[in-house]
PDB file of N, CA and C in Angstrom:
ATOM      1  N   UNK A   1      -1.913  -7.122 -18.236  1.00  0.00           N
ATOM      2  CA  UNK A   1      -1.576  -5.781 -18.671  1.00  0.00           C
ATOM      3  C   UNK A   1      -2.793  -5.046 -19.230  1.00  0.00           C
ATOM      4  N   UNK A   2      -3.928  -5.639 -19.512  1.00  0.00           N
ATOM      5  CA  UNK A   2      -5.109  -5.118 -19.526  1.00  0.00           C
ATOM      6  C   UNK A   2      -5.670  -3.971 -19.436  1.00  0.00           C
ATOM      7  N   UNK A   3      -5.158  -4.010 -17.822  1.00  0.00           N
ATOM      8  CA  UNK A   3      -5.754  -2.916 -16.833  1.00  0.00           C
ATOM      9  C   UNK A   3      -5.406  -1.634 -16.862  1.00  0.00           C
ATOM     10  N   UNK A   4      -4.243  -1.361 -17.179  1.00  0.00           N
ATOM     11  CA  UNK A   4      -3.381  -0.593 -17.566  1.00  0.00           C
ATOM     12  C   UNK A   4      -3.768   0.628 -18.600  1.00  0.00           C
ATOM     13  N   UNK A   5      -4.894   1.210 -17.886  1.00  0.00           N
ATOM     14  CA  UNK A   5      -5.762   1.859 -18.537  1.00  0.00           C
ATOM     15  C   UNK A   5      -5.056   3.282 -19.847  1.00  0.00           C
ATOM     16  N   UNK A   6      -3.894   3.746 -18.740  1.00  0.00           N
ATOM     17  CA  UNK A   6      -3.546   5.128 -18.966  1.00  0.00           C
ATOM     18  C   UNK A   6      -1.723   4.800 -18.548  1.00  0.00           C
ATOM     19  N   UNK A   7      -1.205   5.934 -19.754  1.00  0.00           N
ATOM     20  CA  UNK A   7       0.024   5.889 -19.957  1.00  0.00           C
ATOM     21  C   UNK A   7       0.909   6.026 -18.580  1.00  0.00           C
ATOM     22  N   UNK A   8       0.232   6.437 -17.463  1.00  0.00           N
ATOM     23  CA  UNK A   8       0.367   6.368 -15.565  1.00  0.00           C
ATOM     24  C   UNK A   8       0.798   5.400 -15.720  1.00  0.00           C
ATOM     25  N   UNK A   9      -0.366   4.047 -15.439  1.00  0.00           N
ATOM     26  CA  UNK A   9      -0.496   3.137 -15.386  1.00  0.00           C
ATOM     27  C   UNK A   9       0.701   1.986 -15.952  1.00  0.00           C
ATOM     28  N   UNK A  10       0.744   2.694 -16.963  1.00  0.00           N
ATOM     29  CA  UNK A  10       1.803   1.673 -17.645  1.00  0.00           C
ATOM     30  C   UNK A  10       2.982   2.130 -17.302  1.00  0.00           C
ATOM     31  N   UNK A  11       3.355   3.144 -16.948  1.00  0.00           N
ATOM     32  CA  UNK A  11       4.954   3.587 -16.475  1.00  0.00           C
ATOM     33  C   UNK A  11       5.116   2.612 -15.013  1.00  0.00           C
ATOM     34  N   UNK A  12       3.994   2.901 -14.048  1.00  0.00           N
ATOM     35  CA  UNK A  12       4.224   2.145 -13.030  1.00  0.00           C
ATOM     36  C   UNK A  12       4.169   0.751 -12.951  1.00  0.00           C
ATOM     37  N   UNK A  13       3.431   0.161 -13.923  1.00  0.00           N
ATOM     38  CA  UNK A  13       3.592  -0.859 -14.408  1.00  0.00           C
ATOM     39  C   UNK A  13       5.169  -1.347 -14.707  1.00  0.00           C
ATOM     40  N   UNK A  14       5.723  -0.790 -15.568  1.00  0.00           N
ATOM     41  CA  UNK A  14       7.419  -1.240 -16.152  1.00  0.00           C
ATOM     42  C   UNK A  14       8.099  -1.131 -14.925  1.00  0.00           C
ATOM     43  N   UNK A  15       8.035   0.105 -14.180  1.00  0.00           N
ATOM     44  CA  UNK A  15       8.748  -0.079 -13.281  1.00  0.00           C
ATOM     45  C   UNK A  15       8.643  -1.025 -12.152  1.00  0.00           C
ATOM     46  N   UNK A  16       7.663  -1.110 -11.686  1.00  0.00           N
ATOM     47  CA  UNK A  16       7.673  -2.702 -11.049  1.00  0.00           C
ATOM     48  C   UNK A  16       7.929  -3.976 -11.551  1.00  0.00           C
ATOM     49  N   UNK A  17       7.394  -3.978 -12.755  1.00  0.00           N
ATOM     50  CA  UNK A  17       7.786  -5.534 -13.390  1.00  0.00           C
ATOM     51  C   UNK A  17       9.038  -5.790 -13.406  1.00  0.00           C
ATOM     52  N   UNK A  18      10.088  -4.709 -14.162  1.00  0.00           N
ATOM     53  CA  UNK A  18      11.558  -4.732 -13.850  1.00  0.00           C
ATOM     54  C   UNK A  18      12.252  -4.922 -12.800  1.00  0.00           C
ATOM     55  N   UNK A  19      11.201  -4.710 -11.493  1.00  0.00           N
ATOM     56  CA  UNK A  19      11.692  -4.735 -10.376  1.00  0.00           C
ATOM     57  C   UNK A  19      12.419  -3.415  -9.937  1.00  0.00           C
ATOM     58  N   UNK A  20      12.574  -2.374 -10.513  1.00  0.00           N
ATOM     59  CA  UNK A  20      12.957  -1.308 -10.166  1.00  0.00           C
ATOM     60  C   UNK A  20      12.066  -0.289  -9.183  1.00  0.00           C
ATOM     61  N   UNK A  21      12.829   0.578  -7.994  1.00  0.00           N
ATOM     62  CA  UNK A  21      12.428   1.922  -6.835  1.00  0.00           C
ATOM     63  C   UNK A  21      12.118   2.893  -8.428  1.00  0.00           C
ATOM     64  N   UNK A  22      10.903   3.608  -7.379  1.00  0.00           N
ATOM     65  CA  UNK A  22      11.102   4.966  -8.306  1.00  0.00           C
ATOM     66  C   UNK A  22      12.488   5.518  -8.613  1.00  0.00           C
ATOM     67  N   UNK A  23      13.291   5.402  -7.808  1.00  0.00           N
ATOM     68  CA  UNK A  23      14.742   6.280  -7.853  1.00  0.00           C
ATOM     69  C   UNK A  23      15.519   5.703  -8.603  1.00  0.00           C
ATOM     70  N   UNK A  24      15.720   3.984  -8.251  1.00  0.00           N
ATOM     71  CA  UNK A  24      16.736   3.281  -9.458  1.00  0.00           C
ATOM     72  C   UNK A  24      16.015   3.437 -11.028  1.00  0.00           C
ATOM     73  N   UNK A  25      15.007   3.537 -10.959  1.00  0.00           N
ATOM     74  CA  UNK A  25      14.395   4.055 -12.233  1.00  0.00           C
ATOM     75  C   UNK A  25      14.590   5.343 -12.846  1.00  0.00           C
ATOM     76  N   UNK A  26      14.090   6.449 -12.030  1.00  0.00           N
ATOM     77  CA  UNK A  26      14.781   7.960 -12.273  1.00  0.00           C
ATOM     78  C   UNK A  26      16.378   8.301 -12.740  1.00  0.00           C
ATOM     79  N   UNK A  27      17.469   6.715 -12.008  1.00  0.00           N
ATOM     80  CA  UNK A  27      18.529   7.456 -11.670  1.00  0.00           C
ATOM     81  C   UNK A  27      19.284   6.578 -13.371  1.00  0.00           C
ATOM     82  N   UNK A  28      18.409   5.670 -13.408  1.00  0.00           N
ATOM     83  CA  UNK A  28      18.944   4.902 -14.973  1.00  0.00           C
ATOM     84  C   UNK A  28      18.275   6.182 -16.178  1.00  0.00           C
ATOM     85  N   UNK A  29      17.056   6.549 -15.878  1.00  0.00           N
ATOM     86  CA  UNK A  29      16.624   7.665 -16.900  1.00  0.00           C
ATOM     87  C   UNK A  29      17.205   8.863 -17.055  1.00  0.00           C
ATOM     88  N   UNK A  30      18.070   9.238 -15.888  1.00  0.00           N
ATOM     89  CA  UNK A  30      19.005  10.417 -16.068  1.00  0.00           C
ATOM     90  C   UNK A  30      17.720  11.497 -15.561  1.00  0.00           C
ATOM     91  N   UNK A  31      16.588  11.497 -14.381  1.00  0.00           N
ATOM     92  CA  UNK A  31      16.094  12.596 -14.022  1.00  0.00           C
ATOM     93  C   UNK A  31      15.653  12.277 -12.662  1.00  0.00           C
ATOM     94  N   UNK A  32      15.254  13.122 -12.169  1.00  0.00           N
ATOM     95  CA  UNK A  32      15.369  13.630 -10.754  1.00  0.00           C
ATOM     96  C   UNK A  32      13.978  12.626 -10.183  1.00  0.00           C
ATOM     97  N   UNK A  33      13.923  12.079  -9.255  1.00  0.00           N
ATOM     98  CA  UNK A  33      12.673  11.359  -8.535  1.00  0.00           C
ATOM     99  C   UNK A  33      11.322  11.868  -8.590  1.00  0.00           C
ATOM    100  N   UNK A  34      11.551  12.995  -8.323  1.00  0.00           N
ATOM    101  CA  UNK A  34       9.825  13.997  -8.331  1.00  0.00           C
ATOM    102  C   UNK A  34       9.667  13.549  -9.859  1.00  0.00           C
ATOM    103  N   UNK A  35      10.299  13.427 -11.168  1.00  0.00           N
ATOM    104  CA  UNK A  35       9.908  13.496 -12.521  1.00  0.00           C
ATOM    105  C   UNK A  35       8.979  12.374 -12.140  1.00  0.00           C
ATOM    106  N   UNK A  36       9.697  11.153 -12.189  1.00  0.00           N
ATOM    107  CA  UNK A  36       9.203   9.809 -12.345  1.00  0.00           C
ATOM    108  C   UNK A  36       7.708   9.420 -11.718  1.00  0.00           C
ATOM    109  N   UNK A  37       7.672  10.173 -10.241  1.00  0.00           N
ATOM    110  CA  UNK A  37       6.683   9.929  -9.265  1.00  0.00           C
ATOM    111  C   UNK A  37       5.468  11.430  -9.777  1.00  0.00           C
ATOM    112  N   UNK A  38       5.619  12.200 -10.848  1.00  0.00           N
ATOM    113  CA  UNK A  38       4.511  12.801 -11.170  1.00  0.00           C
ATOM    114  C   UNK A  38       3.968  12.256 -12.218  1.00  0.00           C
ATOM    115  N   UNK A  39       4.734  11.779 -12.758  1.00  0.00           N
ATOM    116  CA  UNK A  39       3.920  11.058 -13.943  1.00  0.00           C
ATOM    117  C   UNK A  39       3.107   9.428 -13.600  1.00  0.00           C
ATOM    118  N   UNK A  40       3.388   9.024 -12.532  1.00  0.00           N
ATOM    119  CA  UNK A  40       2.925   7.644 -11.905  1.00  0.00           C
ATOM    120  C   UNK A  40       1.689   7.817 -10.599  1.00  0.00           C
ATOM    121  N   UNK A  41       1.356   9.759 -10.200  1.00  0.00           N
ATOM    122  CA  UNK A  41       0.711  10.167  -9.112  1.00  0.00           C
ATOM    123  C   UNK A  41      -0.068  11.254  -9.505  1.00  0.00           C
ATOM    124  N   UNK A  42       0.505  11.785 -10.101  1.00  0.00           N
ATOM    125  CA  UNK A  42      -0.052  13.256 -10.535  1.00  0.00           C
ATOM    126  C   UNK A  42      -0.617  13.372 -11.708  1.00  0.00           C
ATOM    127  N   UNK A  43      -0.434  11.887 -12.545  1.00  0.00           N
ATOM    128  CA  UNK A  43      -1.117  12.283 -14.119  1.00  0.00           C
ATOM    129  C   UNK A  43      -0.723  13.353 -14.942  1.00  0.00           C
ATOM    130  N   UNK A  44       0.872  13.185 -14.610  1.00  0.00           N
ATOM    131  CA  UNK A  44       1.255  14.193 -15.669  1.00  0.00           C
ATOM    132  C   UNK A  44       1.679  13.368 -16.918  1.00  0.00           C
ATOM    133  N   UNK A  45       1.886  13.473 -18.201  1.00  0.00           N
ATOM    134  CA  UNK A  45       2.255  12.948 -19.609  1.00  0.00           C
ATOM    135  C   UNK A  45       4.024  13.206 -19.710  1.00  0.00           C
ATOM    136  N   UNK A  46       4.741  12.404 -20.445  1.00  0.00           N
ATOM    137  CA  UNK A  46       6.428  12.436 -20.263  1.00  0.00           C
ATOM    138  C   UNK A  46       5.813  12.741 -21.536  1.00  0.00           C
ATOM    139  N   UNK A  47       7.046  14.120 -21.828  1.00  0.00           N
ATOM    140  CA  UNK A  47       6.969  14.278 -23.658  1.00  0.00           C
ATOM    141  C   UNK A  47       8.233  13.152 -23.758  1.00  0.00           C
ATOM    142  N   UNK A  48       7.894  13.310 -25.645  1.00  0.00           N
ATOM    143  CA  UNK A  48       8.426  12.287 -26.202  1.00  0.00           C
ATOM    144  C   UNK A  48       9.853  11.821 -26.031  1.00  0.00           C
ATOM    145  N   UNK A  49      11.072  12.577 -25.303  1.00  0.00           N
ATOM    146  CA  UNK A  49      12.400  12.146 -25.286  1.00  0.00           C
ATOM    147  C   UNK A  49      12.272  11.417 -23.943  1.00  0.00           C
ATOM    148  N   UNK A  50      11.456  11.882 -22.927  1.00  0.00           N
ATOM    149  CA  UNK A  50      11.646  10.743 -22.182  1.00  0.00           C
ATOM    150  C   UNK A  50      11.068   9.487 -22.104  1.00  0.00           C
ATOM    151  N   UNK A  51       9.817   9.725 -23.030  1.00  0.00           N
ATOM    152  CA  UNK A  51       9.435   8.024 -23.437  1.00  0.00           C
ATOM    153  C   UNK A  51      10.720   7.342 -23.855  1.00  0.00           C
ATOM    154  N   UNK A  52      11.131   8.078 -25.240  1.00  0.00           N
ATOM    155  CA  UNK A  52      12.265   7.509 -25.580  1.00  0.00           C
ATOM    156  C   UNK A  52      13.240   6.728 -24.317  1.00  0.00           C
ATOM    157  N   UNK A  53      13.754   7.371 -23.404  1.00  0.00           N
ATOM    158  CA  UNK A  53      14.397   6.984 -22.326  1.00  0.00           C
ATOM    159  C   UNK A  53      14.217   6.254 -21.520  1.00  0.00           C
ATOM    160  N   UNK A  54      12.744   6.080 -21.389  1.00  0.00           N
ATOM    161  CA  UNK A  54      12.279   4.746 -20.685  1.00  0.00           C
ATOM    162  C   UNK A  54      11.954   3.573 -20.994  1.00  0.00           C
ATOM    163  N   UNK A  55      12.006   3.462 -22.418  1.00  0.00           N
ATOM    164  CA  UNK A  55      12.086   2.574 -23.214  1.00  0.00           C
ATOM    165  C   UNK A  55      13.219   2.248 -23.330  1.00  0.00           C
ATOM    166  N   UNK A  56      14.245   3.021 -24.089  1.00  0.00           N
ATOM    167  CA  UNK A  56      15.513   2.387 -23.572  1.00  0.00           C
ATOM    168  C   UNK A  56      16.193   1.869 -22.395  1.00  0.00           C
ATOM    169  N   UNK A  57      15.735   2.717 -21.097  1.00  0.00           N
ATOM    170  CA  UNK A  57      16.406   1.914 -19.890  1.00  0.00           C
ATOM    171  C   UNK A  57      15.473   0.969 -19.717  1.00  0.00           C
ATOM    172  N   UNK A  58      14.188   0.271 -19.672  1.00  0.00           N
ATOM    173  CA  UNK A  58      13.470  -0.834 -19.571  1.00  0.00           C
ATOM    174  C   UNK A  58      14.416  -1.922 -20.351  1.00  0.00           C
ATOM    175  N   UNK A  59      14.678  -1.425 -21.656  1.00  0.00           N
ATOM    176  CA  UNK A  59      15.154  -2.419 -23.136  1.00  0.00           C
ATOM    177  C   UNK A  59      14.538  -3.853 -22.737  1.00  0.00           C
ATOM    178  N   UNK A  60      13.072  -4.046 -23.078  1.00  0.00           N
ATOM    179  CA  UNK A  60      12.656  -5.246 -23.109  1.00  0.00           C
ATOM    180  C   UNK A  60      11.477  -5.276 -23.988  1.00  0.00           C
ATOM    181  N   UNK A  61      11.728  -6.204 -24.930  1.00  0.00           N
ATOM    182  CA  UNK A  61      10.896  -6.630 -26.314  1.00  0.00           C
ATOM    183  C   UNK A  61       9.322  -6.329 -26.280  1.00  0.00           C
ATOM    184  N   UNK A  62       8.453  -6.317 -24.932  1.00  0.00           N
ATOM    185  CA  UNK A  62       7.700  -6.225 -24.525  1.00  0.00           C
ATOM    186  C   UNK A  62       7.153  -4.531 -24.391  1.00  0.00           C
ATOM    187  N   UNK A  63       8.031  -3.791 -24.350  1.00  0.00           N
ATOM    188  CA  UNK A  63       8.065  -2.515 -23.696  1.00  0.00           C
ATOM    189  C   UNK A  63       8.218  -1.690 -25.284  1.00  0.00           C
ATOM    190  N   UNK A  64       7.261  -1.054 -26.011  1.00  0.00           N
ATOM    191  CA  UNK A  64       7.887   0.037 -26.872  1.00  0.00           C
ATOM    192  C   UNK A  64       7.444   0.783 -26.853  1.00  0.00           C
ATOM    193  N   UNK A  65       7.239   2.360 -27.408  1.00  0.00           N
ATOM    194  CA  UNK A  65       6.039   3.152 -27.642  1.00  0.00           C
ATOM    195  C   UNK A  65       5.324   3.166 -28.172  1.00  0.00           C
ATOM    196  N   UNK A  66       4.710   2.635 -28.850  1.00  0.00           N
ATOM    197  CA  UNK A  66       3.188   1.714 -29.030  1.00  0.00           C
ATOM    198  C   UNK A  66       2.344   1.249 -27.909  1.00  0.00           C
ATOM    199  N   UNK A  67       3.388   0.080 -27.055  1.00  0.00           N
ATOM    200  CA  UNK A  67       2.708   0.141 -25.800  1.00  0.00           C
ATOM    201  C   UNK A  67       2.538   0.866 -24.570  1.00  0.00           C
ATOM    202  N   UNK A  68       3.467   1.913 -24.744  1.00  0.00           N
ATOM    203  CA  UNK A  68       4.034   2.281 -23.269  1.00  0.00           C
ATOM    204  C   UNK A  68       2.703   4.019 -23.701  1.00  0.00           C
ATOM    205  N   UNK A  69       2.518   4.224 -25.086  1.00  0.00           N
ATOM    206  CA  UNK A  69       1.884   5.829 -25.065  1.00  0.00           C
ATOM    207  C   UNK A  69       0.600   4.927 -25.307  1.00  0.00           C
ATOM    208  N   UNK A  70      -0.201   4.394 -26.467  1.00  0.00           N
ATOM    209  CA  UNK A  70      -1.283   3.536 -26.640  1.00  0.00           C
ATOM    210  C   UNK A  70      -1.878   2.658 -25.792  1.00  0.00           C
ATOM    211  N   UNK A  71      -1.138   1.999 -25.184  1.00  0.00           N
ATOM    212  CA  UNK A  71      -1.093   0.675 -24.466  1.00  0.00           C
ATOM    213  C   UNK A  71      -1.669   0.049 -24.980  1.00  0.00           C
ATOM    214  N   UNK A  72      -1.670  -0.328 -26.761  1.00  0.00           N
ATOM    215  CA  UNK A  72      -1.358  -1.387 -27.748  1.00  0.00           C
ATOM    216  C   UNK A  72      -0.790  -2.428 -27.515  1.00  0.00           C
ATOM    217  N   UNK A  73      -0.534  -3.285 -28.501  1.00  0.00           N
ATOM    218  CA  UNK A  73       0.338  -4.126 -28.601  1.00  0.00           C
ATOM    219  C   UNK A  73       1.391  -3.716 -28.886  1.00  0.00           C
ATOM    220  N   UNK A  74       2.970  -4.208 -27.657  1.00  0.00           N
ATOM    221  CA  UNK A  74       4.474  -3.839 -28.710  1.00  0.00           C
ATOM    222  C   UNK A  74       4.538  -4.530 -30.052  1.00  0.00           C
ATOM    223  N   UNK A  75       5.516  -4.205 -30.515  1.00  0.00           N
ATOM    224  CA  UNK A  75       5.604  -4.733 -31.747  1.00  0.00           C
ATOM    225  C   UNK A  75       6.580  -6.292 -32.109  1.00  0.00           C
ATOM    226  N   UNK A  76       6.893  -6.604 -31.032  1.00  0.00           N
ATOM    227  CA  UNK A  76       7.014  -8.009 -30.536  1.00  0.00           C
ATOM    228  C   UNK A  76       6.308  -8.770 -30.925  1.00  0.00           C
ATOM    229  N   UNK A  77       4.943  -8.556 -30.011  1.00  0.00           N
ATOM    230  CA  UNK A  77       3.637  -9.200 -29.566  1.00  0.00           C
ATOM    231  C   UNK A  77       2.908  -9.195 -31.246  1.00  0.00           C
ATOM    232  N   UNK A  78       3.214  -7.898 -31.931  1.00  0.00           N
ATOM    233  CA  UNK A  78       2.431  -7.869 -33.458  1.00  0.00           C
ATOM    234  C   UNK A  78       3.254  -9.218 -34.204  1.00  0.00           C
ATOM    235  N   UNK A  79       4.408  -9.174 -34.177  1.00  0.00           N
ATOM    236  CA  UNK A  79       5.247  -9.952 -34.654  1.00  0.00           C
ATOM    237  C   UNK A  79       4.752 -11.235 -34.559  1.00  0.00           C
ATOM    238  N   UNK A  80       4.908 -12.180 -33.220  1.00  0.00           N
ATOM    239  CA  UNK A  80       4.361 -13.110 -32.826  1.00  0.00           C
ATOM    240  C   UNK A  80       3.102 -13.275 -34.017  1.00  0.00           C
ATOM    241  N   UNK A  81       1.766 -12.159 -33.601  1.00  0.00           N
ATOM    242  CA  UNK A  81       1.124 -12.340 -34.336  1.00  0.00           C
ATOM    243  C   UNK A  81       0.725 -12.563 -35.658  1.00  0.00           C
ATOM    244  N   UNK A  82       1.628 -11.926 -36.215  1.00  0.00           N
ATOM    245  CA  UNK A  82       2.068 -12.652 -37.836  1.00  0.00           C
ATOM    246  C   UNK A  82       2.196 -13.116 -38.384  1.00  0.00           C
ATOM    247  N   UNK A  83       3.591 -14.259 -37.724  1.00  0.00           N
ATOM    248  CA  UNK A  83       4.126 -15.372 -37.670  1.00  0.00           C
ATOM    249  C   UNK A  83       3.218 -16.386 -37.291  1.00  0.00           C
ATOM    250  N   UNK A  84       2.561 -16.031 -36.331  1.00  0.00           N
ATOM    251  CA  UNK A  84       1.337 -17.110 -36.154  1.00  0.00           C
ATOM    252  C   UNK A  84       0.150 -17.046 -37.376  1.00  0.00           C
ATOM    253  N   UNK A  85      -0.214 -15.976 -37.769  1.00  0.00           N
ATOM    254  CA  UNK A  85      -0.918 -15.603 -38.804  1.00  0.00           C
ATOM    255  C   UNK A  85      -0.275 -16.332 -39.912  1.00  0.00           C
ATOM    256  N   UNK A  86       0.725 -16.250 -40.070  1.00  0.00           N
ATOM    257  CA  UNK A  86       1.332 -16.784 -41.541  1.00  0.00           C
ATOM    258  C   UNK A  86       1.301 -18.735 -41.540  1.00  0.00           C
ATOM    259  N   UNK A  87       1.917 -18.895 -40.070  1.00  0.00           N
ATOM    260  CA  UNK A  87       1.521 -20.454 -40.006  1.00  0.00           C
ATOM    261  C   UNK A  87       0.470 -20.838 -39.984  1.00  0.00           C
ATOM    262  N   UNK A  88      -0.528 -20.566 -39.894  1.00  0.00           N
ATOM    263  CA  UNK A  88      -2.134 -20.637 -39.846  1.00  0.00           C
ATOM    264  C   UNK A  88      -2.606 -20.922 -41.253  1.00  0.00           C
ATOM    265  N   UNK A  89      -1.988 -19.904 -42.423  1.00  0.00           N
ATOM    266  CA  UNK A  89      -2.356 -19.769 -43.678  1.00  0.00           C
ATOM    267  C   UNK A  89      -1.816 -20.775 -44.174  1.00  0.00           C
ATOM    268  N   UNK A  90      -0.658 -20.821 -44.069  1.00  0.00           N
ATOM    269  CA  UNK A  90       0.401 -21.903 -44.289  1.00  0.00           C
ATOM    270  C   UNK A  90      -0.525 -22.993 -44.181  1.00  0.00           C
ATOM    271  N   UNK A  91      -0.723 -23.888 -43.096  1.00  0.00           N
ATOM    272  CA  UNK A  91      -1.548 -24.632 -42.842  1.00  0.00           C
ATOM    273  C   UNK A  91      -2.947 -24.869 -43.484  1.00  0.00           C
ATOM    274  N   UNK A  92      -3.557 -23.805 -43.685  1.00  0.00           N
ATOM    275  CA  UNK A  92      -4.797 -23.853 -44.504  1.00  0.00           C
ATOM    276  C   UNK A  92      -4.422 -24.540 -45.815  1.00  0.00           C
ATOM    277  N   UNK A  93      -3.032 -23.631 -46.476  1.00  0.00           N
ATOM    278  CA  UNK A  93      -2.977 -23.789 -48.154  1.00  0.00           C
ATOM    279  C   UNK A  93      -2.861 -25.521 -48.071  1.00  0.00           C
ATOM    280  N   UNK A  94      -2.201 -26.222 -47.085  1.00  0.00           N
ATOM    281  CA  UNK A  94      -1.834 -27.525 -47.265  1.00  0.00           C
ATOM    282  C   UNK A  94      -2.611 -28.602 -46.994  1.00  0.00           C
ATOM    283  N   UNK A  95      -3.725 -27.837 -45.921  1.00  0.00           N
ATOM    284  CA  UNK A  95      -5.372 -28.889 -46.022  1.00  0.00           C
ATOM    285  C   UNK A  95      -5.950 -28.469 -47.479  1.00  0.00           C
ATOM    286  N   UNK A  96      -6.269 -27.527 -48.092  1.00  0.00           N
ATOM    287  CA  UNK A  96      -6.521 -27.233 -49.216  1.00  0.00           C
ATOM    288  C   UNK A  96      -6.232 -28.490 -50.123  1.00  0.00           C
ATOM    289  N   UNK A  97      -4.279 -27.834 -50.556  1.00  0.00           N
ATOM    290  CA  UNK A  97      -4.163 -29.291 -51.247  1.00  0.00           C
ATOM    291  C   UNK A  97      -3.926 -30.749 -51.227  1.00  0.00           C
ATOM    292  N   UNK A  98      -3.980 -31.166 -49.577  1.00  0.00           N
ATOM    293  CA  UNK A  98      -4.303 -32.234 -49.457  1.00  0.00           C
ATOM    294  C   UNK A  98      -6.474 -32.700 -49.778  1.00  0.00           C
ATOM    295  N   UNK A  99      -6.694 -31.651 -49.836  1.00  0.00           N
ATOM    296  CA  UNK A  99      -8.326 -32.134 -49.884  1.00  0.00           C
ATOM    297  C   UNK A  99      -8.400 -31.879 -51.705  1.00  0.00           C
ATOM    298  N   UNK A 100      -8.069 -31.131 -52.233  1.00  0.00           N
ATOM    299  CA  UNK A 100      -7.693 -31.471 -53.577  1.00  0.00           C
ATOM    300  C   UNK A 100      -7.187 -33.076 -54.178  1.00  0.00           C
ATOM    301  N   UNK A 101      -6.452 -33.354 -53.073  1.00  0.00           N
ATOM    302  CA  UNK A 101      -5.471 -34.522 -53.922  1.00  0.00           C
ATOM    303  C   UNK A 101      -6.373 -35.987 -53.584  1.00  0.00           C
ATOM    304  N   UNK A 102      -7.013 -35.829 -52.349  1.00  0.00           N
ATOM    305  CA  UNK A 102      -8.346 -36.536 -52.209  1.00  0.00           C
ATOM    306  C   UNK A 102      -9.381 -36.508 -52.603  1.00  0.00           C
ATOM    307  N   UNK A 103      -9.630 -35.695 -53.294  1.00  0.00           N
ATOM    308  CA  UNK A 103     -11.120 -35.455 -54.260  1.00  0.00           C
ATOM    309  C   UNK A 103     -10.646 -36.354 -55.736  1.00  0.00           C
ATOM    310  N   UNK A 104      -9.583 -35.995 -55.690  1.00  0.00           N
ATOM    311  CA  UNK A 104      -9.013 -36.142 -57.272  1.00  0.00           C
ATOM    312  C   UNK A 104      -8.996 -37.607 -57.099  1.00  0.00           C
ATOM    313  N   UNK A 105      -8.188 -38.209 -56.194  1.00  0.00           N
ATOM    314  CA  UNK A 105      -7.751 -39.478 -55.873  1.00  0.00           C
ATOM    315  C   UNK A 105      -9.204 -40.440 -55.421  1.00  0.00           C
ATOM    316  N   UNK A 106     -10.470 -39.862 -55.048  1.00  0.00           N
ATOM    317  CA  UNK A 106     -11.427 -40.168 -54.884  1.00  0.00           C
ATOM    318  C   UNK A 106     -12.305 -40.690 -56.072  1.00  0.00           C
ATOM    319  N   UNK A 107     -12.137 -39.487 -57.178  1.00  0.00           N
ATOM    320  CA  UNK A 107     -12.910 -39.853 -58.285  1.00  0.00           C
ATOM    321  C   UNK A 107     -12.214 -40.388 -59.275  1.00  0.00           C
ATOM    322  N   UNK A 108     -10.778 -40.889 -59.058  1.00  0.00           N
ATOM    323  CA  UNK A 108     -10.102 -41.553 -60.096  1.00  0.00           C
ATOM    324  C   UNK A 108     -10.636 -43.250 -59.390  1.00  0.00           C
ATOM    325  N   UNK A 109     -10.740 -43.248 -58.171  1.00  0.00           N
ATOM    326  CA  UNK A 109     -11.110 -44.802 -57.527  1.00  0.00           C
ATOM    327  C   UNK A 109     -12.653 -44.913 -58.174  1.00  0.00           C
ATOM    328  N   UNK A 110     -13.788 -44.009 -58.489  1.00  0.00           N
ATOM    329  CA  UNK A 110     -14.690 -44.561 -58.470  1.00  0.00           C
ATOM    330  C   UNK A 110     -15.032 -44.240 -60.650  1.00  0.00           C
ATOM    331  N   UNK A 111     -13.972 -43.605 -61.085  1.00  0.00           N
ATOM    332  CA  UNK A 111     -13.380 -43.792 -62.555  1.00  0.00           C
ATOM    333  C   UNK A 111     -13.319 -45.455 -62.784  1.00  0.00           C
ATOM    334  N   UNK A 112     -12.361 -45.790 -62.130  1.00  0.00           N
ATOM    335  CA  UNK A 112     -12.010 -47.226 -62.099  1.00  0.00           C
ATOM    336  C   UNK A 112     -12.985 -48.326 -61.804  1.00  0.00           C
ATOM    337  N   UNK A 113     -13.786 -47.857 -61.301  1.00  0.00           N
ATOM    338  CA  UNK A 113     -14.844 -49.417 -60.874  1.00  0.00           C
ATOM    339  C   UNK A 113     -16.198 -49.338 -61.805  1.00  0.00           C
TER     340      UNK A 113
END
């Protein structure tokens, strides 16, 4: 999804990935075929209610306006990232205090001898 330079790009993008014709696409968005195929040929921009609309008829976690006007990350994908972010930290705090409890446990062994 990279490539997907320009908000074009990414409309024609959804609509193929979904597997959807320009028309079964147009005809779930509630507008006429020429709409769909100027904004995917002609470089025209959908104002904002029909983003809205194509986001909703896509409805896939992957697909929001973040990605579909930016071609950002959806907010899925941020999510993911978070959650991975947070287990990561998570993980740090517990090498932390396992290397704490070995330092400690280290110099109580050489306390002792």
């Amino acid at each position: 999804m990279d490539q997907l330079k320009s908000v074009n790009d990414r409309i024609k993008y959804m609509i193929e990935h979904e597997g959807h014709t320009v028309s079964s696409f147009a005809r779930k968005c509630g507008v006429a075929d020429s709409t769909i195929r100027s904004y995917m040929t002609e470089g025209r921009k959908p104002n904002y209610d029909l983003i809205v609309t194509m986001i909703k008829a896509i409805n896939q976690p992957w697909c929001d306006a973040n990605w579909l006007v930016m071609g950002g990350q959806s907010a899925s994908e941020n999510q993911d990232a978070k959650k991975l972010l947070k287990i990561v930290a998570e993980q740090q705090r517990t090498i932390e205090e396992q290397r704490k409890r070995i330092d400690a446990l280290t110099d109580k062994l050489l306390e002792d001898k």
